[in-house]
C-alpha atoms as a PDB file:
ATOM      1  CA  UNK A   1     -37.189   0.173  12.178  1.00  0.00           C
ATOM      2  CA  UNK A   2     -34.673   0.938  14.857  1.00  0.00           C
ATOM      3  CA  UNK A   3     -33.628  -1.578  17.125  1.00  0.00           C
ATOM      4  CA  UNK A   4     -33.931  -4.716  14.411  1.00  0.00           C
ATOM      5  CA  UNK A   5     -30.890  -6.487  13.260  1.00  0.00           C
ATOM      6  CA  UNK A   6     -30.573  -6.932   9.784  1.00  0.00           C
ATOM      7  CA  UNK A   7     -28.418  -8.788   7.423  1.00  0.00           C
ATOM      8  CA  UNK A   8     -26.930  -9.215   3.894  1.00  0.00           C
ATOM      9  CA  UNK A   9     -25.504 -12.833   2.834  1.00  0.00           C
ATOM     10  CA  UNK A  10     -22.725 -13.649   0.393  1.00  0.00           C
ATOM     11  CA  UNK A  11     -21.710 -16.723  -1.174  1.00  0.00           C
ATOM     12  CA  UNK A  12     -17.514 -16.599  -0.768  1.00  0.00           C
ATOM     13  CA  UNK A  13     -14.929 -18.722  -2.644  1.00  0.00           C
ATOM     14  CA  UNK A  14     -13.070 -21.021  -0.578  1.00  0.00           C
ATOM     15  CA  UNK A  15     -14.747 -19.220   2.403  1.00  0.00           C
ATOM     16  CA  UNK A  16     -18.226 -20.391   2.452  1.00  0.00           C
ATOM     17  CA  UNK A  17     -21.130 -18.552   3.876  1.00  0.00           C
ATOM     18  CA  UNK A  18     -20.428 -14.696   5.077  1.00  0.00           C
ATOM     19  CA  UNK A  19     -23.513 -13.319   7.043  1.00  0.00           C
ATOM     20  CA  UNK A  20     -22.915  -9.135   7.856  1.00  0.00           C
ATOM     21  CA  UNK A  21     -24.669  -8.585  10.508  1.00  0.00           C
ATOM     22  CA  UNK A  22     -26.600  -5.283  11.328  1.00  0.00           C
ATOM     23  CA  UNK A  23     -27.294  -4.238  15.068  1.00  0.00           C
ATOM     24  CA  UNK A  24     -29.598  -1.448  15.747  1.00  0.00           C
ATOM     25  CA  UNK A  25     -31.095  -1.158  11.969  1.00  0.00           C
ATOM     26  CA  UNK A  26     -32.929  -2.834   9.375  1.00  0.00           C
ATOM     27  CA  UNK A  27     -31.536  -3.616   5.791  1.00  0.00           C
ATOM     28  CA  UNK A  28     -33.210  -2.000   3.149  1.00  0.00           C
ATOM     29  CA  UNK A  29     -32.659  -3.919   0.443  1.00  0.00           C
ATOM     30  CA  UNK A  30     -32.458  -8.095  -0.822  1.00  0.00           C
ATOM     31  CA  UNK A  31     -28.984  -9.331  -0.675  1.00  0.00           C
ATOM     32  CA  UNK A  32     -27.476  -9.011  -4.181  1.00  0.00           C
ATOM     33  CA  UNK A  33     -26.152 -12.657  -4.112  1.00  0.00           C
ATOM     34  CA  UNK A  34     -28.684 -15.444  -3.325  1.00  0.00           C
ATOM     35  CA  UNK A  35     -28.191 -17.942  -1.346  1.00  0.00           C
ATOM     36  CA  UNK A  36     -29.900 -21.028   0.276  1.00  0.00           C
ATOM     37  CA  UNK A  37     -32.522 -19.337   2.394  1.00  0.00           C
ATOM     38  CA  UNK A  38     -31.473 -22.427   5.184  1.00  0.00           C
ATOM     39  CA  UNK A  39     -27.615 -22.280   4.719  1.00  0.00           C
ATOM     40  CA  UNK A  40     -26.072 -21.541   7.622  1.00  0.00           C
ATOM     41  CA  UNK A  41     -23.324 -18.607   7.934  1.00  0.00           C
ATOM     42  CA  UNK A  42     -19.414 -19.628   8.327  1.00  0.00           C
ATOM     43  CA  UNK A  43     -18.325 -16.101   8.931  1.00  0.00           C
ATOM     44  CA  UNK A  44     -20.214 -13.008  10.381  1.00  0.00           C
ATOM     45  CA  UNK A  45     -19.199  -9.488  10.324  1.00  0.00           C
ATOM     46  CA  UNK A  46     -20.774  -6.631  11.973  1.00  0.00           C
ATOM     47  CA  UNK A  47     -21.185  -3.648  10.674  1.00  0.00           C
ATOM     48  CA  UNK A  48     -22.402  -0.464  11.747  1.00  0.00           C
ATOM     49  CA  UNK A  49     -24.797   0.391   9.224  1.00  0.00           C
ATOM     50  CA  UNK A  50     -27.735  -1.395   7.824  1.00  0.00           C
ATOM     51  CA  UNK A  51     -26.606  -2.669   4.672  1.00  0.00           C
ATOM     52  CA  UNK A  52     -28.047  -2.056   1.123  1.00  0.00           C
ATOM     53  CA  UNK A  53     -25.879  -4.832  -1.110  1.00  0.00           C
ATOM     54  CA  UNK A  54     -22.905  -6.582  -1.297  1.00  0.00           C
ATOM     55  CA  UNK A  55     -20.865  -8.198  -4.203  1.00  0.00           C
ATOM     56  CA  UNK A  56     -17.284  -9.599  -4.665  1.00  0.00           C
ATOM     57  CA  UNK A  57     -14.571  -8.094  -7.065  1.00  0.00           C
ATOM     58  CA  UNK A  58     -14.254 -10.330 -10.345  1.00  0.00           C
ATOM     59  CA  UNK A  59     -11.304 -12.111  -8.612  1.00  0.00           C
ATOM     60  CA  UNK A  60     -13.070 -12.807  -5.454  1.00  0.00           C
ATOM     61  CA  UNK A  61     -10.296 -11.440  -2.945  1.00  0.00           C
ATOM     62  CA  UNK A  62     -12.841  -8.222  -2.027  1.00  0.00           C
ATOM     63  CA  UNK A  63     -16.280  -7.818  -1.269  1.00  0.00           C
ATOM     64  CA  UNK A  64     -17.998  -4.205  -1.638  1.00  0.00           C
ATOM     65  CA  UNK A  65     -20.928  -3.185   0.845  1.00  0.00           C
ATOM     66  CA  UNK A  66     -23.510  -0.613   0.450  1.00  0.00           C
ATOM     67  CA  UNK A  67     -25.012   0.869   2.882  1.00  0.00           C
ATOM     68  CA  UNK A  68     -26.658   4.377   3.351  1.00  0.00           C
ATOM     69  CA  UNK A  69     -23.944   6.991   1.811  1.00  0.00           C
ATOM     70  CA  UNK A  70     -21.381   4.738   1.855  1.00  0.00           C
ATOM     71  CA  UNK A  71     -19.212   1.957   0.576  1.00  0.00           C
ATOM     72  CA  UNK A  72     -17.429  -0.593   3.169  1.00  0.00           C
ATOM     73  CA  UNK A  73     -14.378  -2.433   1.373  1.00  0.00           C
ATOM     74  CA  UNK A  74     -13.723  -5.970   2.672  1.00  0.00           C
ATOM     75  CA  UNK A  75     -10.699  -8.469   2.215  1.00  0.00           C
ATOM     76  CA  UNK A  76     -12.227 -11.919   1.931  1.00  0.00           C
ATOM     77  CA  UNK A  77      -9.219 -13.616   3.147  1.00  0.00           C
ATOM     78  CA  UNK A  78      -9.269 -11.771   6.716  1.00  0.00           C
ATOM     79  CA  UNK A  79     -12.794 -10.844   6.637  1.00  0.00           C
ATOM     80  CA  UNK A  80     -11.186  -7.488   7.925  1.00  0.00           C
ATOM     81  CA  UNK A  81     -12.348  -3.785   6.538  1.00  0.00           C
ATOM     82  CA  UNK A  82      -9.776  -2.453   3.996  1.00  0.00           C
ATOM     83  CA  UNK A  83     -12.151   0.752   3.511  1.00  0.00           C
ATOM     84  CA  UNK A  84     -15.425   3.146   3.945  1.00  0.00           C
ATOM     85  CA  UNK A  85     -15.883   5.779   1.175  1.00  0.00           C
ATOM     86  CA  UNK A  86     -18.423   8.204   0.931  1.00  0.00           C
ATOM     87  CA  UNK A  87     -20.580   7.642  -2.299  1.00  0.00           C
ATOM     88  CA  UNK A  88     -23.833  10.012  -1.087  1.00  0.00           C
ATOM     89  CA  UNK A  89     -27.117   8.933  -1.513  1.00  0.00           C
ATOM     90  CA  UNK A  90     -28.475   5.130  -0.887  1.00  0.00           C
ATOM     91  CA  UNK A  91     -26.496   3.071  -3.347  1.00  0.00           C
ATOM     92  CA  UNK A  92     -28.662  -0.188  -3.980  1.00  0.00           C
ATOM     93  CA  UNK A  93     -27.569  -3.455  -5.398  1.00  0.00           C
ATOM     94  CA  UNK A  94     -23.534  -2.587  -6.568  1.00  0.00           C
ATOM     95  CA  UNK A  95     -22.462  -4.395  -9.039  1.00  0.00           C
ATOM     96  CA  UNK A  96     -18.144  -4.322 -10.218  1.00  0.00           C
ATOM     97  CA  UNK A  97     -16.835  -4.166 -13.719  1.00  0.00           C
ATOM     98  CA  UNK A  98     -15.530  -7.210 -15.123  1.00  0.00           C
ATOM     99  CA  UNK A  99     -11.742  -5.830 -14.712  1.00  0.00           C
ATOM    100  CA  UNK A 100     -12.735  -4.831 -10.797  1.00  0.00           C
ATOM    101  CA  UNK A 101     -11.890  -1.314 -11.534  1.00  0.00           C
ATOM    102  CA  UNK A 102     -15.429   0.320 -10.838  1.00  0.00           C
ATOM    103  CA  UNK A 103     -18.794  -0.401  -8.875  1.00  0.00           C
ATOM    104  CA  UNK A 104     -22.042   0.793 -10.124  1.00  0.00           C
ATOM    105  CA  UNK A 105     -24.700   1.701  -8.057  1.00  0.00           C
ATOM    106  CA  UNK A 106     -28.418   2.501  -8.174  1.00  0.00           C
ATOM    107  CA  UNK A 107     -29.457   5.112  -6.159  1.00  0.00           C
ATOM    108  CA  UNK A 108     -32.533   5.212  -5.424  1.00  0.00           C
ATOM    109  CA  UNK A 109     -32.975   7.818  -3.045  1.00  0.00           C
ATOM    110  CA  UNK A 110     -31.624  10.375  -5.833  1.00  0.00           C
ATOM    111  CA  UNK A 111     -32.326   8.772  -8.928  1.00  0.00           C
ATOM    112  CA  UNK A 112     -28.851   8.145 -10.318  1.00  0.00           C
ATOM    113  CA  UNK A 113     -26.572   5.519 -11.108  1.00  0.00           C
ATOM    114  CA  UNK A 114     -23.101   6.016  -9.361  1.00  0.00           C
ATOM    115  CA  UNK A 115     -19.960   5.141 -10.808  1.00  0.00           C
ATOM    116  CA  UNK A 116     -17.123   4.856  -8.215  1.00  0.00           C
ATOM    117  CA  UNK A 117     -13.698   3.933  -8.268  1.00  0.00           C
ATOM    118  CA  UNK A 118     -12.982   0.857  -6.464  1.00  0.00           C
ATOM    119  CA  UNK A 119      -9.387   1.861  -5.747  1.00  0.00           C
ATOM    120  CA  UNK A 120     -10.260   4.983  -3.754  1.00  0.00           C
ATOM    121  CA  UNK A 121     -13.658   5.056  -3.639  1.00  0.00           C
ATOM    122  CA  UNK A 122     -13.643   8.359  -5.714  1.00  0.00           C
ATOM    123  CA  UNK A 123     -16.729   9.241  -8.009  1.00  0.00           C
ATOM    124  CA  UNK A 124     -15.790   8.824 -11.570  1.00  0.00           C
ATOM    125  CA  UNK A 125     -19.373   9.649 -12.751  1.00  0.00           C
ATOM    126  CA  UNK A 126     -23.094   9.452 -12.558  1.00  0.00           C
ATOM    127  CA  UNK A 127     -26.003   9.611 -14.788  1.00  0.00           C
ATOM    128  CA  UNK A 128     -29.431  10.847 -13.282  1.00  0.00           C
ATOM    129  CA  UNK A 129     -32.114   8.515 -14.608  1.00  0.00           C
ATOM    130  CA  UNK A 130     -35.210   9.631 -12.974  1.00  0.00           C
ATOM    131  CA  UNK A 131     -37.256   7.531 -10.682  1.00  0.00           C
ATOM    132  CA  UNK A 132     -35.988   5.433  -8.208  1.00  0.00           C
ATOM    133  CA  UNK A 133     -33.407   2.689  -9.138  1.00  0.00           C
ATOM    134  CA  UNK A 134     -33.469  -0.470  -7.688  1.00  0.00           C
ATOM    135  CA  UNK A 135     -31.236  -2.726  -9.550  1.00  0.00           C
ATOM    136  CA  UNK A 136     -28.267  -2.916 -11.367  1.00  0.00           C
ATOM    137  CA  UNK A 137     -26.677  -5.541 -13.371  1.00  0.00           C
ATOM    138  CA  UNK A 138     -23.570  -4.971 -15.538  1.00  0.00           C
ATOM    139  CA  UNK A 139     -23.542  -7.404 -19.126  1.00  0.00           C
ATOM    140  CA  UNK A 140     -20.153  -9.754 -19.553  1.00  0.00           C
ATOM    141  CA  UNK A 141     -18.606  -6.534 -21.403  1.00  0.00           C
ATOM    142  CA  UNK A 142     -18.735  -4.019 -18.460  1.00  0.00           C
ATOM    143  CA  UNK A 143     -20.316  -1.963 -21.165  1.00  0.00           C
ATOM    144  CA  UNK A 144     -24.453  -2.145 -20.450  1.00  0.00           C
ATOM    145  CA  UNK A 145     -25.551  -1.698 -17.040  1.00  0.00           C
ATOM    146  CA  UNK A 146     -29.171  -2.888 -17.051  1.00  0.00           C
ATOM    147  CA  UNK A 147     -31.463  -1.098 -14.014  1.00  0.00           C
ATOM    148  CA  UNK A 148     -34.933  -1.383 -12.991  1.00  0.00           C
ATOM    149  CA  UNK A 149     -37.065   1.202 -11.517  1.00  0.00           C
ATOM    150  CA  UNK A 150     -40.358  -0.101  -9.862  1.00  0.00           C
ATOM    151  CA  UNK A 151     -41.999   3.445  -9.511  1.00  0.00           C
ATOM    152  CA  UNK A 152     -42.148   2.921 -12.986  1.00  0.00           C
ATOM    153  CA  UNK A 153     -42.258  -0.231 -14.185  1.00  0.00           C
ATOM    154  CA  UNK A 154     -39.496   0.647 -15.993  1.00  0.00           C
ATOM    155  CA  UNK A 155     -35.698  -1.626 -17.079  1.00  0.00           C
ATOM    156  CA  UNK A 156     -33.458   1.285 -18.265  1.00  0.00           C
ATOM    157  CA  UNK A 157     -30.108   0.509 -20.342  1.00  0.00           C
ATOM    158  CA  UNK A 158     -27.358   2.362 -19.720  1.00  0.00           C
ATOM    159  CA  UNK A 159     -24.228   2.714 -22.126  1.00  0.00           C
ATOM    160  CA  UNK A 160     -21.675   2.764 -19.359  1.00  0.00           C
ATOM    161  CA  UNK A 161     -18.664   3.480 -21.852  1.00  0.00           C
ATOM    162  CA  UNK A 162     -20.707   6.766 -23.306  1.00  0.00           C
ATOM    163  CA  UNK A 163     -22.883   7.333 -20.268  1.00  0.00           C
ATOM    164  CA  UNK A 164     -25.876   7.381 -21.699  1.00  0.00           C
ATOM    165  CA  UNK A 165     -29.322   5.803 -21.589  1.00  0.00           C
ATOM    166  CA  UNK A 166     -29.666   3.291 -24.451  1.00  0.00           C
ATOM    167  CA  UNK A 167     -33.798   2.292 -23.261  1.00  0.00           C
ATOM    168  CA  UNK A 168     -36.031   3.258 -20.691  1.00  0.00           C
END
């Protein structure tokens, strides 16, 4: 896969279209935000690794980036990089809690869900769920974190607030 370009979209407020653009890898995962497969980018951003996800804070000034072991912190005013924190792993589809304190993670590669602080980056938590998580997608509460696991076939429910898995 070396040598592609790859890229991850998002949809920004007042912004428009931000492309990150990928030299020299491939992404490894759909963008977490969809967009109009013919819109055309406003901003671009390169980044150094291939990217795994992307979503913006609750109040739209940040966006968060996954890529392989990492997370890449983003003002969305300056399009400029705030901050890169280790997270381990390959953190898939991130998702922030409705107060923007904390981004979840699926990690697929380890078979976890990754709870890190979005102020520094540290790791508050994680919960090893087996498998390999795909998806994550927090409920209106910040409370259930909803995952799916395609090796098998599986949605898992995860009590964020007691860390533990409600289904799956």
């Amino acid at each position: 896969m070396a040598g592609m370009r790859g890229r991850t979209r998002l949809l920004l407020p007042g912004l428009g279209l931000l492309t990150l653009l990928v030299t020299g890898h491939a992404v490894t995962s759909p963008p977490s935000q969809a967009v109009e497969p013919d819109a055309r980018p406003t901003h671009a951003v390169s980044l150094d690794r291939a990217t795994t996800g992307a979503v913006l804070s609750p109040d739209g000034r940040r966006a968060y980036v996954t890529t392989r072991g990492a997370v890449v912190t983003l003002d969305t005013t300056n399009l400029k990089q705030i901050s890169r924190f280790r997270s381990g792993g390959l953190p898939l589809a991130p998702t922030v809690s409705p107060r923007g304190t904390r981004l979840y993670a699926a990690d697929a590669a380890n078979g976890r869900v990754l709870a890190l602080s979005t102020k520094d980056g540290r790791r508050e938590w994680t919960v090893t769920i087996g498998g390999a998580p795909r998806t994550a997608v927090l409920d209106r509460n910040g409370v259930l974190l909803y995952l799916t696991d395609t090796t098998r076939d599986l949605v898992i429910v995860l009590d964020t607030q007691h860390r533990q898995v409600r289904a799956g």
